[in-house]
PDB file of N, CA and C in Angstrom:
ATOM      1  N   UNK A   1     -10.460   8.492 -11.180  1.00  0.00           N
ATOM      2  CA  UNK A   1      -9.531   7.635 -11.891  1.00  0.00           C
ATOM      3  C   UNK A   1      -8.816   6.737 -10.884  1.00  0.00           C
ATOM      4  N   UNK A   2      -8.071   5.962 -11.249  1.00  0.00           N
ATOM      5  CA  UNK A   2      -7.565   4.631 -10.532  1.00  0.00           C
ATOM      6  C   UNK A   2      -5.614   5.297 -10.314  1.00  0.00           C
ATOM      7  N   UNK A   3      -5.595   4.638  -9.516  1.00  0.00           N
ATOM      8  CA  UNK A   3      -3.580   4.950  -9.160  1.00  0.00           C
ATOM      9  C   UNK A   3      -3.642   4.011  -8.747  1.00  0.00           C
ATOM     10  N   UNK A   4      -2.240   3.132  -8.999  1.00  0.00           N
ATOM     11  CA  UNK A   4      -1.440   2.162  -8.342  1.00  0.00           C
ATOM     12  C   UNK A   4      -0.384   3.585  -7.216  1.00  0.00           C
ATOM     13  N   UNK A   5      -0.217   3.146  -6.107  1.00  0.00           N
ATOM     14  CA  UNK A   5       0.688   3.295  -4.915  1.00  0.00           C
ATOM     15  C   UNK A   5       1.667   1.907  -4.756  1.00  0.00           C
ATOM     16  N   UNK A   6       2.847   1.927  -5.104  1.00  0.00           N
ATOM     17  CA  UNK A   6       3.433   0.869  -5.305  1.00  0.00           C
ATOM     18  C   UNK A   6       4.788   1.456  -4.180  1.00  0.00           C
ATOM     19  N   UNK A   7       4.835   0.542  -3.324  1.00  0.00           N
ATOM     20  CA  UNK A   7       5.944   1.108  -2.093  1.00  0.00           C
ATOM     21  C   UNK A   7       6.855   0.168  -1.864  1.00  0.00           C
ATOM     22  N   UNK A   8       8.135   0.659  -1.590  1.00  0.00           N
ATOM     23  CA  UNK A   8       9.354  -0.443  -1.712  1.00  0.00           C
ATOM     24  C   UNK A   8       9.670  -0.412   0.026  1.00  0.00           C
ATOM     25  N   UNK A   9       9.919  -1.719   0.634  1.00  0.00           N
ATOM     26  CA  UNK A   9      10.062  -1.439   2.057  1.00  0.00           C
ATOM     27  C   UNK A   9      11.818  -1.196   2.588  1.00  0.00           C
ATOM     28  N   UNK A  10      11.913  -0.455   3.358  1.00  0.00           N
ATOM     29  CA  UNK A  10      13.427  -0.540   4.082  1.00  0.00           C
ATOM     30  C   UNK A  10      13.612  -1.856   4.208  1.00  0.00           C
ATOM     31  N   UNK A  11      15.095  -2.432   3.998  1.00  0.00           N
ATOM     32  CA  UNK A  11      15.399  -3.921   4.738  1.00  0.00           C
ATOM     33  C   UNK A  11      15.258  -3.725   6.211  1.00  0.00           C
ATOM     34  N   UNK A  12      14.508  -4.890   6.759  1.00  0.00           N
ATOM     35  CA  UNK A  12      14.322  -5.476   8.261  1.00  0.00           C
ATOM     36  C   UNK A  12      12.982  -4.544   8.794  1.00  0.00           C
ATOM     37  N   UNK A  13      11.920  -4.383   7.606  1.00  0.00           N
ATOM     38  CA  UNK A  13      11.043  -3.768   8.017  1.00  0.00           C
ATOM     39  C   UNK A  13      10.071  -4.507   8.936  1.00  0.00           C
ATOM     40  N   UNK A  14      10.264  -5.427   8.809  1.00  0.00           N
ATOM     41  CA  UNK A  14       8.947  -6.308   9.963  1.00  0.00           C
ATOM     42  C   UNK A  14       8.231  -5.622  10.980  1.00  0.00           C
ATOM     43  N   UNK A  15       9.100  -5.421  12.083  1.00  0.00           N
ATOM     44  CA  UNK A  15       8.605  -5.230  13.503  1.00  0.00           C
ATOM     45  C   UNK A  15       8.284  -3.807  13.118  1.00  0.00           C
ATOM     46  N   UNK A  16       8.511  -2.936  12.302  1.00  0.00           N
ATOM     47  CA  UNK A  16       7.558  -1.651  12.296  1.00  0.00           C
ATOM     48  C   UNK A  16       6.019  -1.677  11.544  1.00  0.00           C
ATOM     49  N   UNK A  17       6.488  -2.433  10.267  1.00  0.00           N
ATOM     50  CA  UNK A  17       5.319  -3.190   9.459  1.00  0.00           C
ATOM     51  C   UNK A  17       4.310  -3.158  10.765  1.00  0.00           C
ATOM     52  N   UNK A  18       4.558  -4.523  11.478  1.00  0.00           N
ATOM     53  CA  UNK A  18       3.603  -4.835  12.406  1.00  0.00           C
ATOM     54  C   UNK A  18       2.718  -4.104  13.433  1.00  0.00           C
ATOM     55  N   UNK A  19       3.850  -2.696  13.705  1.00  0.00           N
ATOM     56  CA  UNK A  19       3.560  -2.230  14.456  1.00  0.00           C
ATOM     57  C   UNK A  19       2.353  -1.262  14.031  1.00  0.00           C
ATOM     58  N   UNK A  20       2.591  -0.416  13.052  1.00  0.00           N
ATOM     59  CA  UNK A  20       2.111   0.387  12.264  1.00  0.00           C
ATOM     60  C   UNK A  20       0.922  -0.056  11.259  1.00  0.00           C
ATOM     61  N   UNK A  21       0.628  -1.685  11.187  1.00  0.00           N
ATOM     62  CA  UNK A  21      -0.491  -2.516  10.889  1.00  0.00           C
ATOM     63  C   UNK A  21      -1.845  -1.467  10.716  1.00  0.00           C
ATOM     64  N   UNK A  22      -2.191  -1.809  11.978  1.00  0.00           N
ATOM     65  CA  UNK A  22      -3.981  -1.300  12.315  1.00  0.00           C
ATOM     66  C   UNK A  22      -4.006  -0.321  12.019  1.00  0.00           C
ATOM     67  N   UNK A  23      -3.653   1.241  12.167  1.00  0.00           N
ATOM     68  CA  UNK A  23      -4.071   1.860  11.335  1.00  0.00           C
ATOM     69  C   UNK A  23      -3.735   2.516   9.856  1.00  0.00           C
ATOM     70  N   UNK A  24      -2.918   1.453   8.745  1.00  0.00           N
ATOM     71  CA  UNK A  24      -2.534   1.245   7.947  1.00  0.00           C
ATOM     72  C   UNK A  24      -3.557   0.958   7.611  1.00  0.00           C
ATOM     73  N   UNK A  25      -4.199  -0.222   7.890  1.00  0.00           N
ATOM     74  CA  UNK A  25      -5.368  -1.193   7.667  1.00  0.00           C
ATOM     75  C   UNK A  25      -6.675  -0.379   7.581  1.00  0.00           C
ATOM     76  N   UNK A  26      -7.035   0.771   8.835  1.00  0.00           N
ATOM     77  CA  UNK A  26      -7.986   1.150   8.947  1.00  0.00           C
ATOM     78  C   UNK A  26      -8.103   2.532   7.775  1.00  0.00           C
ATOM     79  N   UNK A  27      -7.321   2.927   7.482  1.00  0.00           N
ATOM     80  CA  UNK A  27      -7.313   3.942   5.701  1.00  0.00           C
ATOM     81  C   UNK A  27      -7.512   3.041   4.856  1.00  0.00           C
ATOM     82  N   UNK A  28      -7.123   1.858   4.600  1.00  0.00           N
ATOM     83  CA  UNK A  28      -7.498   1.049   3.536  1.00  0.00           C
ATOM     84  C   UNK A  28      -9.237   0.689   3.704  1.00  0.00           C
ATOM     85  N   UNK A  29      -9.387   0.383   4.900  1.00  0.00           N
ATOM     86  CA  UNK A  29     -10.906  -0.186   4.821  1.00  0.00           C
ATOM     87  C   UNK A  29     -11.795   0.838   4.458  1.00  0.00           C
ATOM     88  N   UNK A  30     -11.533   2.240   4.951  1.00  0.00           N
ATOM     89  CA  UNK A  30     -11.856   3.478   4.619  1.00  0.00           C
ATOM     90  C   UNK A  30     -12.154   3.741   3.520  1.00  0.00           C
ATOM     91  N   UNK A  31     -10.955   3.415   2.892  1.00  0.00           N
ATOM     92  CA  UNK A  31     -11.647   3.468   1.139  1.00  0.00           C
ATOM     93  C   UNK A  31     -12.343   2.203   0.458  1.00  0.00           C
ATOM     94  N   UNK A  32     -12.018   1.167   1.102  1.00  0.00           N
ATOM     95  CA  UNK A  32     -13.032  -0.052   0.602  1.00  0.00           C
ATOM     96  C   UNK A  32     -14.212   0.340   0.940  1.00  0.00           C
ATOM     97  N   UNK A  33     -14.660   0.707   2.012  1.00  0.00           N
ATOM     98  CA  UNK A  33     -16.299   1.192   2.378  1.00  0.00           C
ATOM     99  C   UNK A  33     -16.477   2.209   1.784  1.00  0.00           C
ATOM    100  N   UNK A  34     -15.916   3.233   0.889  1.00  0.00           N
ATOM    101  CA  UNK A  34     -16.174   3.921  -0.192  1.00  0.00           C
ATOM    102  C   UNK A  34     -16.372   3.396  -1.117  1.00  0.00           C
ATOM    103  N   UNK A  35     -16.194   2.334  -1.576  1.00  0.00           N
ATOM    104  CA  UNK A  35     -15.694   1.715  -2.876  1.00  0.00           C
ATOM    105  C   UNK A  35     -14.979   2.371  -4.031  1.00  0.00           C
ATOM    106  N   UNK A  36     -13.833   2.967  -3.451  1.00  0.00           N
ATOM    107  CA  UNK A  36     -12.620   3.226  -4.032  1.00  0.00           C
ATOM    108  C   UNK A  36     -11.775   2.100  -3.849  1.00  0.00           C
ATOM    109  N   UNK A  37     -11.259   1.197  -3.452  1.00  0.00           N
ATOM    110  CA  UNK A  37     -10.098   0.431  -3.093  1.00  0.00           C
ATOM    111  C   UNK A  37     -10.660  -0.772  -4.260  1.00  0.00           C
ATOM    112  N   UNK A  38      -9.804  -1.378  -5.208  1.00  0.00           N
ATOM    113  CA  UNK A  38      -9.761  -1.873  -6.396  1.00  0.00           C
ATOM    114  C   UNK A  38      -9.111  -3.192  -5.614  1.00  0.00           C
ATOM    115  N   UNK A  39      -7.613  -2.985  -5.286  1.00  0.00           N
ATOM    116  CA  UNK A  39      -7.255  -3.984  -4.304  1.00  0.00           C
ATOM    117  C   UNK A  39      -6.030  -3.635  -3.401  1.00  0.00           C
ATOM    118  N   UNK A  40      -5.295  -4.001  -2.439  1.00  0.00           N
ATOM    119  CA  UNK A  40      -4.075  -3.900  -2.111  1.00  0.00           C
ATOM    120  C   UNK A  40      -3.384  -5.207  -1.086  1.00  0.00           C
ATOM    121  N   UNK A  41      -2.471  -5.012  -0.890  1.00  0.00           N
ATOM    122  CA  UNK A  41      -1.358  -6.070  -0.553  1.00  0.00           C
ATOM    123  C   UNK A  41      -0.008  -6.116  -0.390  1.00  0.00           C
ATOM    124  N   UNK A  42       0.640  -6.850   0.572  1.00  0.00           N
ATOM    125  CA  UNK A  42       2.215  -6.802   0.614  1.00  0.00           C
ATOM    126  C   UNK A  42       3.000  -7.724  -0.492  1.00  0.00           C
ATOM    127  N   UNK A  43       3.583  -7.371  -0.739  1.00  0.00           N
ATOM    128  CA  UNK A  43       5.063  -8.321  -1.407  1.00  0.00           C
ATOM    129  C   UNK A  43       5.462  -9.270  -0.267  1.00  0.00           C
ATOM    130  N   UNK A  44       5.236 -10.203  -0.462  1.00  0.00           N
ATOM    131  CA  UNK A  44       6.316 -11.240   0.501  1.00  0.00           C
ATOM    132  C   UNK A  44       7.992 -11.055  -0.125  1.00  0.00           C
ATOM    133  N   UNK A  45       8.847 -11.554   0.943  1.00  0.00           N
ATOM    134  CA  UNK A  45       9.800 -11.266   0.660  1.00  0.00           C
ATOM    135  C   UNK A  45      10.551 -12.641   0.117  1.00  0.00           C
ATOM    136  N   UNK A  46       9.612 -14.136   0.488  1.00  0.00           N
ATOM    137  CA  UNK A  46      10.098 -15.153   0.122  1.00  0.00           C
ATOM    138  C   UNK A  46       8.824 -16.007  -0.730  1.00  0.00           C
ATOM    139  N   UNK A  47       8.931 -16.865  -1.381  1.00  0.00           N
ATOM    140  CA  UNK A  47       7.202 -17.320  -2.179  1.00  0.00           C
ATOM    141  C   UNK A  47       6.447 -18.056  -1.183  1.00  0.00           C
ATOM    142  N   UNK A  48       5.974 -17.087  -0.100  1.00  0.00           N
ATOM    143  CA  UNK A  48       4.793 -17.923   0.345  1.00  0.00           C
ATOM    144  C   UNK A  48       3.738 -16.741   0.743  1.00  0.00           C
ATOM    145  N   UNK A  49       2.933 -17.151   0.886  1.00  0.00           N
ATOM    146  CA  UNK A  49       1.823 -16.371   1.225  1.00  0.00           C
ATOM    147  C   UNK A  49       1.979 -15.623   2.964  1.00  0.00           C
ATOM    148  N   UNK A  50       2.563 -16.628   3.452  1.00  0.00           N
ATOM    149  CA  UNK A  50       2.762 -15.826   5.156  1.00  0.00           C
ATOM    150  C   UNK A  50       4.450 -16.388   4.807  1.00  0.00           C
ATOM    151  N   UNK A  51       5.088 -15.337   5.004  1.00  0.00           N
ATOM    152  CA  UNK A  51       6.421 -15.145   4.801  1.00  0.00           C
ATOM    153  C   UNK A  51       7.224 -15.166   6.010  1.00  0.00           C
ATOM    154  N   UNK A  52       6.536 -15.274   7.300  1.00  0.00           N
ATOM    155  CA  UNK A  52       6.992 -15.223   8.570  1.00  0.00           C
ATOM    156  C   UNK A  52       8.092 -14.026   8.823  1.00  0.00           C
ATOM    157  N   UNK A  53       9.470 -14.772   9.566  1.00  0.00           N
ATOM    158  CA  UNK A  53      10.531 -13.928   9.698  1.00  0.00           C
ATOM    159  C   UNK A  53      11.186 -12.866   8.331  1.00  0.00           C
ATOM    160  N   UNK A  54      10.703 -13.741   7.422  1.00  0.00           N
ATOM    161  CA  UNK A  54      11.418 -13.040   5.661  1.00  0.00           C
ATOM    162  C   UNK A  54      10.639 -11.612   5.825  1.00  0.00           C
ATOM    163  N   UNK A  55       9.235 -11.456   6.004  1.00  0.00           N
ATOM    164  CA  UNK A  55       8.666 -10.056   5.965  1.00  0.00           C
ATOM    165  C   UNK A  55       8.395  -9.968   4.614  1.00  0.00           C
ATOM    166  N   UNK A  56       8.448  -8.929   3.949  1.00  0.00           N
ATOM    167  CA  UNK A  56       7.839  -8.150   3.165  1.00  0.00           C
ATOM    168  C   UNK A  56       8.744  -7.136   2.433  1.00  0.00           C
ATOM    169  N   UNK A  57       8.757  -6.943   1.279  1.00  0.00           N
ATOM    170  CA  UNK A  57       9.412  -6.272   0.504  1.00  0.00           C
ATOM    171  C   UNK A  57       8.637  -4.332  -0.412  1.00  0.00           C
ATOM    172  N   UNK A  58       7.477  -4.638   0.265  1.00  0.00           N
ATOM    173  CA  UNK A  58       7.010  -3.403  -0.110  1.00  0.00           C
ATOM    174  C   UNK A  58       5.405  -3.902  -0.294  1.00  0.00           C
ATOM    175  N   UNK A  59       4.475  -2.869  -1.168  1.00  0.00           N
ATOM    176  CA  UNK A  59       2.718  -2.680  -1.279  1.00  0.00           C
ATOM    177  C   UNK A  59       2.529  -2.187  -2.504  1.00  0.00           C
ATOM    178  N   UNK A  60       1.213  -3.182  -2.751  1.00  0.00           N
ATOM    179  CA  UNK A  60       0.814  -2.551  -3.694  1.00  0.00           C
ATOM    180  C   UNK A  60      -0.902  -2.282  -3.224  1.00  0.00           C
ATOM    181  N   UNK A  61      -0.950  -1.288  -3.505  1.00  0.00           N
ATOM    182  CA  UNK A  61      -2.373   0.133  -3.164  1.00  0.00           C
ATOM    183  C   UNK A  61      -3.132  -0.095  -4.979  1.00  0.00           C
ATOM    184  N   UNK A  62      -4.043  -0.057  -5.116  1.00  0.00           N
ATOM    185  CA  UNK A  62      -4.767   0.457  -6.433  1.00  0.00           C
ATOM    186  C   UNK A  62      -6.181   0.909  -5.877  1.00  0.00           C
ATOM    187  N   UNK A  63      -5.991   2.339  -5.957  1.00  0.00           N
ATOM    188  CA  UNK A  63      -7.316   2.470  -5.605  1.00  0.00           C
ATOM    189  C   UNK A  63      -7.892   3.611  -6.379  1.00  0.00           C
ATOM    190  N   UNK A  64      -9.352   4.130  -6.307  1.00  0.00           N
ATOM    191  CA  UNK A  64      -9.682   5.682  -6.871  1.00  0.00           C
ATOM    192  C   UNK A  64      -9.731   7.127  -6.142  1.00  0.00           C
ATOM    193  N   UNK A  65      -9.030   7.750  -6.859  1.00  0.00           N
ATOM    194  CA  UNK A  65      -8.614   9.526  -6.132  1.00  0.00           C
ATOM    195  C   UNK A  65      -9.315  10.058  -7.361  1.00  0.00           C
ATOM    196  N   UNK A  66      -9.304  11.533  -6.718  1.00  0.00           N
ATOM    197  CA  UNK A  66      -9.977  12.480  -7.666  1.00  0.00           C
ATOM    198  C   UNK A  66      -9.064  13.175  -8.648  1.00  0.00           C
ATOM    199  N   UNK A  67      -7.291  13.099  -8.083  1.00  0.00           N
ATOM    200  CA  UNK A  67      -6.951  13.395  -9.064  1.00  0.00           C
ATOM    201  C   UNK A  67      -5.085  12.773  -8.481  1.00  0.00           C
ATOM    202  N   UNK A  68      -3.950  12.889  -9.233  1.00  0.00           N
ATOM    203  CA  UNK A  68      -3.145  12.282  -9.299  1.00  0.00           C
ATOM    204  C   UNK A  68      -2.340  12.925  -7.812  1.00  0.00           C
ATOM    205  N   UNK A  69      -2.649  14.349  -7.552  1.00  0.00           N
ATOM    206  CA  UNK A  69      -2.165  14.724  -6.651  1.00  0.00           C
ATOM    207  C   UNK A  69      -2.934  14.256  -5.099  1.00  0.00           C
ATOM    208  N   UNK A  70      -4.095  13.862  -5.202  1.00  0.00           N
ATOM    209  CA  UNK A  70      -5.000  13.496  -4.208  1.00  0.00           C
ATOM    210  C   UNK A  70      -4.456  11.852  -3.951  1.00  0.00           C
ATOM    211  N   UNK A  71      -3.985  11.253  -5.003  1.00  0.00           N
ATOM    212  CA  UNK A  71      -3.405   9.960  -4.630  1.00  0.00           C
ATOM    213  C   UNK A  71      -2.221  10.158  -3.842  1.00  0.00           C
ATOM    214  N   UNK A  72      -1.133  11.309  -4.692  1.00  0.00           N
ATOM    215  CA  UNK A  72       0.377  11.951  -3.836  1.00  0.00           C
ATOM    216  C   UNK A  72      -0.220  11.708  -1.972  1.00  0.00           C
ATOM    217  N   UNK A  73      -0.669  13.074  -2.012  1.00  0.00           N
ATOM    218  CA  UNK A  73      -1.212  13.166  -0.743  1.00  0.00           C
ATOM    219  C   UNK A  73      -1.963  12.126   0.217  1.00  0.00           C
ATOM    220  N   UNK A  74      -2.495  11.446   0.057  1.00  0.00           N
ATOM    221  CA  UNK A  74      -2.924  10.207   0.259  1.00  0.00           C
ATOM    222  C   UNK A  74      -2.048   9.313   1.039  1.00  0.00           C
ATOM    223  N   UNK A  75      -1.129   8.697  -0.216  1.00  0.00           N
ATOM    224  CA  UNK A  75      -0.106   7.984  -0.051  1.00  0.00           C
ATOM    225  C   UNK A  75       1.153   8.227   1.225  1.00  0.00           C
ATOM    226  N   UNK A  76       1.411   9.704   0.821  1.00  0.00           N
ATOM    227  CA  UNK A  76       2.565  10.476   2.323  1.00  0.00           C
ATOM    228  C   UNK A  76       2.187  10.384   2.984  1.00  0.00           C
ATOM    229  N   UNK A  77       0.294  10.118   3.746  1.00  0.00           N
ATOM    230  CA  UNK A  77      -0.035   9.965   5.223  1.00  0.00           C
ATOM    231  C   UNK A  77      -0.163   8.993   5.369  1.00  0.00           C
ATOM    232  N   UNK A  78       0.292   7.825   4.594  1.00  0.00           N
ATOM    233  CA  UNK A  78       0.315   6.300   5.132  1.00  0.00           C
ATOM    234  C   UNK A  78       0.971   6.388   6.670  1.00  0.00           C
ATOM    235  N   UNK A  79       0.297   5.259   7.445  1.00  0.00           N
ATOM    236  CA  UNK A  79       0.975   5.048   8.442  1.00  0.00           C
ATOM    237  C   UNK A  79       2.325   4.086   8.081  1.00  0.00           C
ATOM    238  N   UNK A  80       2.535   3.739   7.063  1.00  0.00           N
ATOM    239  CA  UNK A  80       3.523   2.744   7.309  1.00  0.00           C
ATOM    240  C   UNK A  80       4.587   3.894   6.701  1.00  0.00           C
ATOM    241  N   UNK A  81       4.265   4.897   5.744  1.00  0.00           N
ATOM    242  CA  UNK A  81       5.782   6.263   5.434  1.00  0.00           C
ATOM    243  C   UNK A  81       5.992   6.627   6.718  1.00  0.00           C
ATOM    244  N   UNK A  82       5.033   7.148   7.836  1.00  0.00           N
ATOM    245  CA  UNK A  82       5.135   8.172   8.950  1.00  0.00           C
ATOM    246  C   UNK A  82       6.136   7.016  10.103  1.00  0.00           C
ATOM    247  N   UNK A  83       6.141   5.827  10.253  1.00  0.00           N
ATOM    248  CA  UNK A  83       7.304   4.705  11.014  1.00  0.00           C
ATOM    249  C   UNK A  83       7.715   4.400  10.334  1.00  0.00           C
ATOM    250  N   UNK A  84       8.568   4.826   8.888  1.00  0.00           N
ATOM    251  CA  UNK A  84       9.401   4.147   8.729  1.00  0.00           C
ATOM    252  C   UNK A  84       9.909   2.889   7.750  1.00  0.00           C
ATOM    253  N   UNK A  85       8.515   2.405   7.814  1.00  0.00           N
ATOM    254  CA  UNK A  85       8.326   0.813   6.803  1.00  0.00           C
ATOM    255  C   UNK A  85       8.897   1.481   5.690  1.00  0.00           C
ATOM    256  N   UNK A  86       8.629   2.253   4.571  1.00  0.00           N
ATOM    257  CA  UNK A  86       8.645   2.148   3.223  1.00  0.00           C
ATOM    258  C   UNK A  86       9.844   3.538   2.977  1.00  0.00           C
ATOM    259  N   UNK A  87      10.754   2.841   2.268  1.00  0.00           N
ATOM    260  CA  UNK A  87      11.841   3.147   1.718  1.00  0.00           C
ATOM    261  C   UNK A  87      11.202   4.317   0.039  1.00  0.00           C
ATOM    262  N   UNK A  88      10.819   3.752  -0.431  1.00  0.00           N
ATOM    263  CA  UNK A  88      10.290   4.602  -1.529  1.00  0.00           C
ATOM    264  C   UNK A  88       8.634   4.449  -1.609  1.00  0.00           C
ATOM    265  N   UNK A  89       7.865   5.498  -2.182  1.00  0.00           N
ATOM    266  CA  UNK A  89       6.598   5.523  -2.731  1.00  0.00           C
ATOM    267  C   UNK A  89       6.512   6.134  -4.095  1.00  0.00           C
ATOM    268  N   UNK A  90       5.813   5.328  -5.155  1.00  0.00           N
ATOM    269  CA  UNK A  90       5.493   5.492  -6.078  1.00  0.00           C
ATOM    270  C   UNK A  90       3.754   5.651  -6.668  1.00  0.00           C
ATOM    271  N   UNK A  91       3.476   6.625  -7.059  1.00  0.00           N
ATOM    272  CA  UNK A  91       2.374   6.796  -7.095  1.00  0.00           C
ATOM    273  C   UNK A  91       2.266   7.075  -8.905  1.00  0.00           C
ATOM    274  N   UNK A  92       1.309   6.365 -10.230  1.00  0.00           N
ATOM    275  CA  UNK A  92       1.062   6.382 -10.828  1.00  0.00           C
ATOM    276  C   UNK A  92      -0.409   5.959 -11.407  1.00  0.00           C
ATOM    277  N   UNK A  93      -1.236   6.685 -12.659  1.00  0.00           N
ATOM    278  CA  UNK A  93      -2.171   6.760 -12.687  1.00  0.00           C
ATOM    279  C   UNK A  93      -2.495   5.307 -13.301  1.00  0.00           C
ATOM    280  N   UNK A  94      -3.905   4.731 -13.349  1.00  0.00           N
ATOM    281  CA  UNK A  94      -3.573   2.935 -13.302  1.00  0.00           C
ATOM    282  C   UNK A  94      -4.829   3.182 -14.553  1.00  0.00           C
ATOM    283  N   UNK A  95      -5.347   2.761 -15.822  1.00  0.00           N
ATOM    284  CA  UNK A  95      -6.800   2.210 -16.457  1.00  0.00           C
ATOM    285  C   UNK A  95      -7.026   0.815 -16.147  1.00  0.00           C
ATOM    286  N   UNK A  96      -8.061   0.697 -15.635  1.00  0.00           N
ATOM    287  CA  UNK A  96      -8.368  -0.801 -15.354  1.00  0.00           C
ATOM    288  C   UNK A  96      -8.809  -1.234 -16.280  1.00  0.00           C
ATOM    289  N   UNK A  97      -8.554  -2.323 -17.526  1.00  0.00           N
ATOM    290  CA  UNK A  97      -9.170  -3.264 -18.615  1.00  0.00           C
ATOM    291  C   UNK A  97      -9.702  -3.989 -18.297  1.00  0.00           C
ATOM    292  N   UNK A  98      -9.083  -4.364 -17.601  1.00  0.00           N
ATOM    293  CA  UNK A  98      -9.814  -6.136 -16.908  1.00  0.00           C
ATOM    294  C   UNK A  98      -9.602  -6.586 -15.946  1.00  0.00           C
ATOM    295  N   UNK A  99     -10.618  -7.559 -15.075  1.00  0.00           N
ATOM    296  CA  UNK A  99     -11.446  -7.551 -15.675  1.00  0.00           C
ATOM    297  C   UNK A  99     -12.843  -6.782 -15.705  1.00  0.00           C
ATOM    298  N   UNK A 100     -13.738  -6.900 -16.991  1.00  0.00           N
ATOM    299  CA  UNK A 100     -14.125  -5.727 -17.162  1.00  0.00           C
ATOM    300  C   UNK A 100     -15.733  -5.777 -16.013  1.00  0.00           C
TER     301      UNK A 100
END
C-alpha cells in the first residue's frame, strides 16, 4: 500500500537540510530503484522552485511499505529526523486514484 510521510521542518533548517542531503537522497533512490517511491519533495519556504536563503518548510515522501508500521519505521531513520531538520513526522496511509 502507498503512505504519504509528510514532515514539518524546525525554523532555520537549511544548513542541516544541506548537510544531511546525500544520504537522505540515497534512501529515497533506494526505493525508487525498487519502484516503491510514487514521488517526493521539499516545501519551499517562499514560491519559487529554488528558494535559496528562505529554505524549506518540510517533505513530502509518498511511497509503498508493506504495512503502516513499516512506513513508521522507515520514516524515524530518515537522515534528516536523526540531524535535526524535521520538527514533526507524519505518516498516513495514501490510495492513489490518479492518475490512473
Amino acid at each position: 500500500m502507498w503512505y504519504t510521510i509528510i514532515a514539518e521542518d524546525v525554523p532555520g533548517s537549511l544548513e542541516k537540510r544541506l548537510a544531511a542531503r546525500p544520504p537522505h537522497l540515497e534512501r529515497l533512490k533506494a526505493l525508487q530503484d525498487a519502484g516503491r517511491l510514487l514521488l517526493a519533495g521539499p516545501f519551499p519556504a517562499i514560491d519559487s522552485n529554488d528558494p535559496g536563503p528562505a529554505g524549506f518548510t518540510g517533505s513530502l515522501i509518498v511511497a509503498e511499505f508493506d504495512s503502516l508500521e513499516s512506513a513508521q519505521a522507515w520514516a524515524n531513520e530518515d537522515p534528516f529526523v536523526n540531524a535535526g531538520v524535521y520538527s514533526a513526522v507524519t505518516v498516513k496511509p495514501f490510495r492513489k486514484t490518479l492518475p490512473a
